[in-house]
PDB file of N, CA and C in Angstrom:
ATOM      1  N   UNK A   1      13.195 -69.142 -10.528  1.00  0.00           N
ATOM      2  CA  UNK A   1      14.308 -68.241 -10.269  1.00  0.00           C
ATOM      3  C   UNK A   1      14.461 -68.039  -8.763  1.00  0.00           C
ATOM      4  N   UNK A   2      15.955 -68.399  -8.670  1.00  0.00           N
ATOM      5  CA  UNK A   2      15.777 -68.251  -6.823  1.00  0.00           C
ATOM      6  C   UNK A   2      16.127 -66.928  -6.807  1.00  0.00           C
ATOM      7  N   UNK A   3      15.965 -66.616  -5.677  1.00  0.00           N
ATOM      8  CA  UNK A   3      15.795 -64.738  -4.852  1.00  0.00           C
ATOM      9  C   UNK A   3      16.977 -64.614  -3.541  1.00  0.00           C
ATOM     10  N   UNK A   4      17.772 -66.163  -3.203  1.00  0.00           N
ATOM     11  CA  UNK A   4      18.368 -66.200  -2.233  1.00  0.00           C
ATOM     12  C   UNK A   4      19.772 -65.811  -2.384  1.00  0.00           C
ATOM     13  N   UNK A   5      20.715 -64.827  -1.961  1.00  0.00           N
ATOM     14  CA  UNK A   5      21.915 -65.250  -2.148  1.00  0.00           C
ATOM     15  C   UNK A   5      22.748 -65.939  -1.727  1.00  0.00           C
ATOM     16  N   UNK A   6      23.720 -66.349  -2.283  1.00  0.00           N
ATOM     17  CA  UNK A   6      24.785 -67.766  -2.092  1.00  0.00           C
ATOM     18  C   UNK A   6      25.925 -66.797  -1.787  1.00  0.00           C
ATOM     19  N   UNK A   7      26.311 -67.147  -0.549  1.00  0.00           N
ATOM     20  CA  UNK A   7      26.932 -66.540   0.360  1.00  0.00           C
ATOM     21  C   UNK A   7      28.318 -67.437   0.696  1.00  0.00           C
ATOM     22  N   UNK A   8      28.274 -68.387   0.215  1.00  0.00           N
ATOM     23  CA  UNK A   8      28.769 -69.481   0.628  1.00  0.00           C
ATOM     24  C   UNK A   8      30.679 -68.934   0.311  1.00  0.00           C
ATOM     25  N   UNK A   9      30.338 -68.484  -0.535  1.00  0.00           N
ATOM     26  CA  UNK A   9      32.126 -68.092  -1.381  1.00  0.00           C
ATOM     27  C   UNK A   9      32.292 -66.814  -1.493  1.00  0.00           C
ATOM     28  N   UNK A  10      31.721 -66.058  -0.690  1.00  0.00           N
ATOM     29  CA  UNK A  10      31.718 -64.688  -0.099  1.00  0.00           C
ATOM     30  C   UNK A  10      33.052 -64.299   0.806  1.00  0.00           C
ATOM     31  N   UNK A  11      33.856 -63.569  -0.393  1.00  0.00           N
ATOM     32  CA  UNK A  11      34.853 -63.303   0.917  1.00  0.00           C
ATOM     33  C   UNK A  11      34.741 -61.743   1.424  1.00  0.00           C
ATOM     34  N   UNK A  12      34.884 -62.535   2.668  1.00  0.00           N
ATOM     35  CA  UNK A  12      34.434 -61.229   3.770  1.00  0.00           C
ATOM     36  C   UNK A  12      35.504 -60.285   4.094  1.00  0.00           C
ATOM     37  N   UNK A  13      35.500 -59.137   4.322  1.00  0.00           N
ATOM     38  CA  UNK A  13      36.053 -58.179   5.185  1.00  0.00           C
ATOM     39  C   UNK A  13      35.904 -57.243   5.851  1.00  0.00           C
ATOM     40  N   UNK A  14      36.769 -57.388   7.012  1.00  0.00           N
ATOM     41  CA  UNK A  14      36.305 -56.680   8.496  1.00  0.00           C
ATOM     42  C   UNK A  14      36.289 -55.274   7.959  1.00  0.00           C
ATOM     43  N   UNK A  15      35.338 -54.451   8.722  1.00  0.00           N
ATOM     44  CA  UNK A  15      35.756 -53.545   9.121  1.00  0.00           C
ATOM     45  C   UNK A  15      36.593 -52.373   9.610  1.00  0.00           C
ATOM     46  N   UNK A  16      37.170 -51.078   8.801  1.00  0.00           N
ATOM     47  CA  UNK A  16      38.488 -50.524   9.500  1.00  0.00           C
ATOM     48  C   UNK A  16      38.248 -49.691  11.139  1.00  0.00           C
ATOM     49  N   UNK A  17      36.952 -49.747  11.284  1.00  0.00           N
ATOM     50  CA  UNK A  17      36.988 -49.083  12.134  1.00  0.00           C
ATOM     51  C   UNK A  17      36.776 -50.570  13.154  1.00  0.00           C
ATOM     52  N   UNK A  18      36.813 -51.620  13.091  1.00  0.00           N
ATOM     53  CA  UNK A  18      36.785 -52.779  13.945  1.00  0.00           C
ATOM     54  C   UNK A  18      38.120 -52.504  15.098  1.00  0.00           C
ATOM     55  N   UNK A  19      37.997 -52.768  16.149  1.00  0.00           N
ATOM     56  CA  UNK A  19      39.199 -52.353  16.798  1.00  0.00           C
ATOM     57  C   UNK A  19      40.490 -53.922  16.994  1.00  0.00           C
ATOM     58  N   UNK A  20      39.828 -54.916  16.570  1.00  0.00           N
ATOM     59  CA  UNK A  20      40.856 -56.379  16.156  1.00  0.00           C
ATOM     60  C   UNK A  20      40.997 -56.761  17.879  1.00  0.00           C
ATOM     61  N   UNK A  21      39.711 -56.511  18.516  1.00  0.00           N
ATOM     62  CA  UNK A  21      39.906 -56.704  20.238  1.00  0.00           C
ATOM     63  C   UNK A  21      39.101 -58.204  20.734  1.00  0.00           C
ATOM     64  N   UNK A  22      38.333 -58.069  19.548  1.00  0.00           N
ATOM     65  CA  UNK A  22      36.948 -59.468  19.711  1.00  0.00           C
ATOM     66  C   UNK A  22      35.863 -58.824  19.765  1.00  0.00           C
ATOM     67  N   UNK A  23      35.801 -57.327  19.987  1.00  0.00           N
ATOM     68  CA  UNK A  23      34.283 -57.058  20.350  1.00  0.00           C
ATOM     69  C   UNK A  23      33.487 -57.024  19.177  1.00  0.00           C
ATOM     70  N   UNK A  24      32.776 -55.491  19.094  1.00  0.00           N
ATOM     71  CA  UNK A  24      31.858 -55.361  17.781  1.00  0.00           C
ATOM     72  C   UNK A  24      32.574 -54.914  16.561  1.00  0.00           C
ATOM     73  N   UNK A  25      32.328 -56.159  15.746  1.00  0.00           N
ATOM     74  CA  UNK A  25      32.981 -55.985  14.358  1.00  0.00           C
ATOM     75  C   UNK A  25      31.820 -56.488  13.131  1.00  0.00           C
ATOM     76  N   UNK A  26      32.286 -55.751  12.642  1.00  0.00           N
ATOM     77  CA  UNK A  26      31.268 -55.952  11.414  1.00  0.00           C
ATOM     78  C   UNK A  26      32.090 -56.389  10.139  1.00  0.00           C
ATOM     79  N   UNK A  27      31.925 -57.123   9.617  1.00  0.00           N
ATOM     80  CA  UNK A  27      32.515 -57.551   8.198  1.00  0.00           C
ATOM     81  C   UNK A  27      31.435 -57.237   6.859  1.00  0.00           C
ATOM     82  N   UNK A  28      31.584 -57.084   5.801  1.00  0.00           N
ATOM     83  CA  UNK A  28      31.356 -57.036   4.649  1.00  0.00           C
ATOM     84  C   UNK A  28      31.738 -58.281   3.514  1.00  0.00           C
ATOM     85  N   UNK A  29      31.080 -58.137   2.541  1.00  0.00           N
ATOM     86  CA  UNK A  29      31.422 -58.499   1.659  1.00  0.00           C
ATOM     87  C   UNK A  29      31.625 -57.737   0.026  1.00  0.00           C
ATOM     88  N   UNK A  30      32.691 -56.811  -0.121  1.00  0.00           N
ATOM     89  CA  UNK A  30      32.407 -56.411  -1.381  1.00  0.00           C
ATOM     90  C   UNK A  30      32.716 -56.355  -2.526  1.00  0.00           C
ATOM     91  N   UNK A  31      32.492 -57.336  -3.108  1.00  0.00           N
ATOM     92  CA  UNK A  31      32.796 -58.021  -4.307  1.00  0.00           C
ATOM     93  C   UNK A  31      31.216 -58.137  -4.474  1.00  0.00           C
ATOM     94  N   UNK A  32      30.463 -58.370  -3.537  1.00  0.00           N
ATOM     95  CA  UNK A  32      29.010 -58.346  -4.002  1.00  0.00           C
ATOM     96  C   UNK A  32      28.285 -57.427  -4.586  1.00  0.00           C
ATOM     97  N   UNK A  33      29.005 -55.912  -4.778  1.00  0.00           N
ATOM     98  CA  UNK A  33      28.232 -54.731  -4.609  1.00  0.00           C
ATOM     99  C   UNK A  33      28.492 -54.547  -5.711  1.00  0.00           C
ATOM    100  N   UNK A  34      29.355 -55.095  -6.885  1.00  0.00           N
ATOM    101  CA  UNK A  34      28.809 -55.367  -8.426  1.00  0.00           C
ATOM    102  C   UNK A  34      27.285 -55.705  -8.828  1.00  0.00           C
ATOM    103  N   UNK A  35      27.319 -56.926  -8.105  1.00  0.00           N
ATOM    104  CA  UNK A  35      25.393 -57.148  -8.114  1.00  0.00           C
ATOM    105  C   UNK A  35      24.709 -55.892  -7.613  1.00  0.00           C
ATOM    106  N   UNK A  36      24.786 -54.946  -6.961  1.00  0.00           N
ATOM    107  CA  UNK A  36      24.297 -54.127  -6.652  1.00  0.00           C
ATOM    108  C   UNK A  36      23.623 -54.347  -5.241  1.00  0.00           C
ATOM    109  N   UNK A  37      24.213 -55.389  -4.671  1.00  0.00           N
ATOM    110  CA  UNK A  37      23.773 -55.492  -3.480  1.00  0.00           C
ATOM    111  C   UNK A  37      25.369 -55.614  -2.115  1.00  0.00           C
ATOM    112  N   UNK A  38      24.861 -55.645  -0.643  1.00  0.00           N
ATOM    113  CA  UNK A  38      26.593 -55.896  -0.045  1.00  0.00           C
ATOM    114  C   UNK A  38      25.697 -56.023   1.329  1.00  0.00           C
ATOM    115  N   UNK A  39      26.065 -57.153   1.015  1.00  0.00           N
ATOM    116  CA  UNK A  39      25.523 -58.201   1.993  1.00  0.00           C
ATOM    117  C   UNK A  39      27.172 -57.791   3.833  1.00  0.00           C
ATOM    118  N   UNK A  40      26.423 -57.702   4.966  1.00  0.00           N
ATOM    119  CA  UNK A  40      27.233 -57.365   5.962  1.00  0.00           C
ATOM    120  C   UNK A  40      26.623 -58.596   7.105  1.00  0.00           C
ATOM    121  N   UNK A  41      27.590 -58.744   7.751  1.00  0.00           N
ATOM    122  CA  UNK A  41      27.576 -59.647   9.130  1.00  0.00           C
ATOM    123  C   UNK A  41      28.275 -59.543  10.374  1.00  0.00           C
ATOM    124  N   UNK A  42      27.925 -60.027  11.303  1.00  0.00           N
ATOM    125  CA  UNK A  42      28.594 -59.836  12.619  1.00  0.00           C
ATOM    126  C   UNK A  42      29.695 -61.028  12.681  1.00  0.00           C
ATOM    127  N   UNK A  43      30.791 -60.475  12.554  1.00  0.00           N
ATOM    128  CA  UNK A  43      32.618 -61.474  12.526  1.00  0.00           C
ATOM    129  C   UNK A  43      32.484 -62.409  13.537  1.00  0.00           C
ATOM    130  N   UNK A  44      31.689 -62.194  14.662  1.00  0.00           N
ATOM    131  CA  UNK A  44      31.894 -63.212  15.997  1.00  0.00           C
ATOM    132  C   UNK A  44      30.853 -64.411  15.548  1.00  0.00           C
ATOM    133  N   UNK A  45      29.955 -63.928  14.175  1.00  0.00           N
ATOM    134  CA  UNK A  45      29.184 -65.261  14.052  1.00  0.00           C
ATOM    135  C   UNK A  45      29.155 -65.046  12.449  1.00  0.00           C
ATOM    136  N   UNK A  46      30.083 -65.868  11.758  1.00  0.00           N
ATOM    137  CA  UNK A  46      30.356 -65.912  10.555  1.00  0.00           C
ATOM    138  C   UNK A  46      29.062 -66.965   9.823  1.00  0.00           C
ATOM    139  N   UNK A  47      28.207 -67.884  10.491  1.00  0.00           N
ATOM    140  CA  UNK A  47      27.417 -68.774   9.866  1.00  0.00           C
ATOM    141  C   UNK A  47      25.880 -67.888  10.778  1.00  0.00           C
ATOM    142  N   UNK A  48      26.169 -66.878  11.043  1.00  0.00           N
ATOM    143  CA  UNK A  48      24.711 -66.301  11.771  1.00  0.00           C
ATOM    144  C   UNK A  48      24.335 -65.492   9.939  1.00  0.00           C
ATOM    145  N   UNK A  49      23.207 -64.955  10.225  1.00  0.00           N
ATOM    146  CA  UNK A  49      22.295 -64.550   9.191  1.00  0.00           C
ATOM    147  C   UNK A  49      23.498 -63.093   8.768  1.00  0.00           C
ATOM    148  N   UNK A  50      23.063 -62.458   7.391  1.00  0.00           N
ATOM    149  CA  UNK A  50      23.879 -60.907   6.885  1.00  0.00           C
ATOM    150  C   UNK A  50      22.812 -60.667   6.479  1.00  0.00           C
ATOM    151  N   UNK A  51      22.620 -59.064   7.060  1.00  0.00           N
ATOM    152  CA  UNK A  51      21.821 -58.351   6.262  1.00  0.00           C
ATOM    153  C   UNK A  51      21.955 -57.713   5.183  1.00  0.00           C
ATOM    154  N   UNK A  52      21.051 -57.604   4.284  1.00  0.00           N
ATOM    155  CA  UNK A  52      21.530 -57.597   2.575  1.00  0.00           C
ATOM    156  C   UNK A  52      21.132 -55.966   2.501  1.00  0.00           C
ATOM    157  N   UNK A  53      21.967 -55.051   2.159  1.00  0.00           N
ATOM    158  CA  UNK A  53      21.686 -53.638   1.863  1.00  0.00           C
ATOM    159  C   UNK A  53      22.021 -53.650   0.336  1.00  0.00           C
ATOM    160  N   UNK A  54      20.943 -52.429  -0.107  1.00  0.00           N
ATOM    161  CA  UNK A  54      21.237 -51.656  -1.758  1.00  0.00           C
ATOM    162  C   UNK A  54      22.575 -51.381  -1.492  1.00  0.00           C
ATOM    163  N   UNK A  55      23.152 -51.554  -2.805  1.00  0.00           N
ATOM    164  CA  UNK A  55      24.554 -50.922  -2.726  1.00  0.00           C
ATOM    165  C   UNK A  55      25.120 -49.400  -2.295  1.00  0.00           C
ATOM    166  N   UNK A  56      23.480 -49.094  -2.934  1.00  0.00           N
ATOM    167  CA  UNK A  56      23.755 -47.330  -3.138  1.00  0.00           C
ATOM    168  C   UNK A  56      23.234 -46.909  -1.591  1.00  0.00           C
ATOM    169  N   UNK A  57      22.471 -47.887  -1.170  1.00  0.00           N
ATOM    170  CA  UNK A  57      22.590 -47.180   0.710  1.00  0.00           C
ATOM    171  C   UNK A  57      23.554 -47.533   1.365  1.00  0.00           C
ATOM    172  N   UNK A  58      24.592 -48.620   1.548  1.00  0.00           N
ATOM    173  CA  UNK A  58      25.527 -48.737   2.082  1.00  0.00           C
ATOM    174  C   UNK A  58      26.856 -47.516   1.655  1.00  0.00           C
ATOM    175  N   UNK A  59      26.999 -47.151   0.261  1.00  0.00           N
ATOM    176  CA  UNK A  59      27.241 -46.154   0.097  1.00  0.00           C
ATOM    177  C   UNK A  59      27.434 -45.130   0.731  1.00  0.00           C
ATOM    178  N   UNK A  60      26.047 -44.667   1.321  1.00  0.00           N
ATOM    179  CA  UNK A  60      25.737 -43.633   1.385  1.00  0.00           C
ATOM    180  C   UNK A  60      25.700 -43.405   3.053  1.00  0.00           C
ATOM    181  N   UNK A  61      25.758 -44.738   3.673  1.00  0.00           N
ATOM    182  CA  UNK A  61      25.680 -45.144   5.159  1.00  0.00           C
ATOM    183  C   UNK A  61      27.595 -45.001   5.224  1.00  0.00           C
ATOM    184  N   UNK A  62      28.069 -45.398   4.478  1.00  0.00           N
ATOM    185  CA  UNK A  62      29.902 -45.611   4.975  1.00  0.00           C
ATOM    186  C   UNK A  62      30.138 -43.879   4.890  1.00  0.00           C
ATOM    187  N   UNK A  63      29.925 -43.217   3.907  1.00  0.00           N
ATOM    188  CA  UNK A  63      29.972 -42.122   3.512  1.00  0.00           C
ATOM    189  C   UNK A  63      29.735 -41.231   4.751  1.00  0.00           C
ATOM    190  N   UNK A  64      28.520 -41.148   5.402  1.00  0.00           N
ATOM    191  CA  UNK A  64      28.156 -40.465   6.425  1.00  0.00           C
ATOM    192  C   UNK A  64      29.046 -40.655   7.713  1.00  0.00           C
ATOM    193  N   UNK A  65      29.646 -42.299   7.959  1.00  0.00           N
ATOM    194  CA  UNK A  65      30.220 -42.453   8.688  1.00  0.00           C
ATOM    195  C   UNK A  65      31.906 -41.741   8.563  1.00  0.00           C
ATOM    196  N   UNK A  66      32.172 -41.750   7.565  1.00  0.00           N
ATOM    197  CA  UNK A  66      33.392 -41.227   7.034  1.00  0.00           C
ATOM    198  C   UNK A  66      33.535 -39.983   7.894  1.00  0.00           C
ATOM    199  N   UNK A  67      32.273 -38.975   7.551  1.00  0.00           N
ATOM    200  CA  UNK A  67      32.235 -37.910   7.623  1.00  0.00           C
ATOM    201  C   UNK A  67      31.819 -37.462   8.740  1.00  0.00           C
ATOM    202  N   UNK A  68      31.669 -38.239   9.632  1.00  0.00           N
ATOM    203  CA  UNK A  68      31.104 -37.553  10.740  1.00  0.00           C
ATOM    204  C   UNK A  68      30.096 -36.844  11.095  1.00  0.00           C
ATOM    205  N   UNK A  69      28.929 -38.565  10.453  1.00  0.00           N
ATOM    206  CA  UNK A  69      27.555 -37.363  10.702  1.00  0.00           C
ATOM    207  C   UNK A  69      27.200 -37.233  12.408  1.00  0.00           C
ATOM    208  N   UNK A  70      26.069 -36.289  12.550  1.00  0.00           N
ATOM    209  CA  UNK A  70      25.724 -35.913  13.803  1.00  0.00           C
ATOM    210  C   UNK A  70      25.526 -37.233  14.465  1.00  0.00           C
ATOM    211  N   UNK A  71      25.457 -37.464  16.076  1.00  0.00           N
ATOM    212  CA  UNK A  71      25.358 -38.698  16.382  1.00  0.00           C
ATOM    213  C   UNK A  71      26.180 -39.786  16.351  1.00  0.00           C
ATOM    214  N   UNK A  72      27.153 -39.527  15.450  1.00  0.00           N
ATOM    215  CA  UNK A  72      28.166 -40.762  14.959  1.00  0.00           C
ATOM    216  C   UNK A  72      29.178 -40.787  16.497  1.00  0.00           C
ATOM    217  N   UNK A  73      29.260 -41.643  17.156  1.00  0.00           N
ATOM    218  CA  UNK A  73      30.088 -41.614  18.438  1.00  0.00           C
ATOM    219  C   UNK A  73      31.477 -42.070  18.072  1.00  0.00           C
ATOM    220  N   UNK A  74      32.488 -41.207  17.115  1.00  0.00           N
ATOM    221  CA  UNK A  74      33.701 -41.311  16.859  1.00  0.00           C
ATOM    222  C   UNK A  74      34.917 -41.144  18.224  1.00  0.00           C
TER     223      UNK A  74
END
């Protein structure tokens, strides 16, 4: 049983808070987060590595950002 995900037909999407300038953007994938996982990457390197988060912490990470946790440099 492989453990790797196939990323390959992953369609991605940017970020809303991405500013569409070239700089730091982060893309997603979520269609993955059925599996219970949501795999994220850096847009300027679409074949560089994504780090694979629980669904329910990315959740809970967008959520905070939503909201304006402390620290958040909105």
């Amino acid at each position: 049983m492989s453990t790797t995900l196939d990323l390959t037909r992953a369609i991605w999407e940017k970020s809303s808070y991405s500013e569409g300038n070239g700089g730091a953007c982060v893309e997603w994938a979520p269609e993955c987060a059925a599996s219970g996982v949501v795999p994220v990457r850096d847009s300027k390197n679409p074949h560089g590595p994504a780090l694979i988060f629980p669904a329910s912490s990315w959740s809970a990470f967008v959520t905070g950002v939503r909201s304006g946790v402390p620290g958040n440099p909105r």
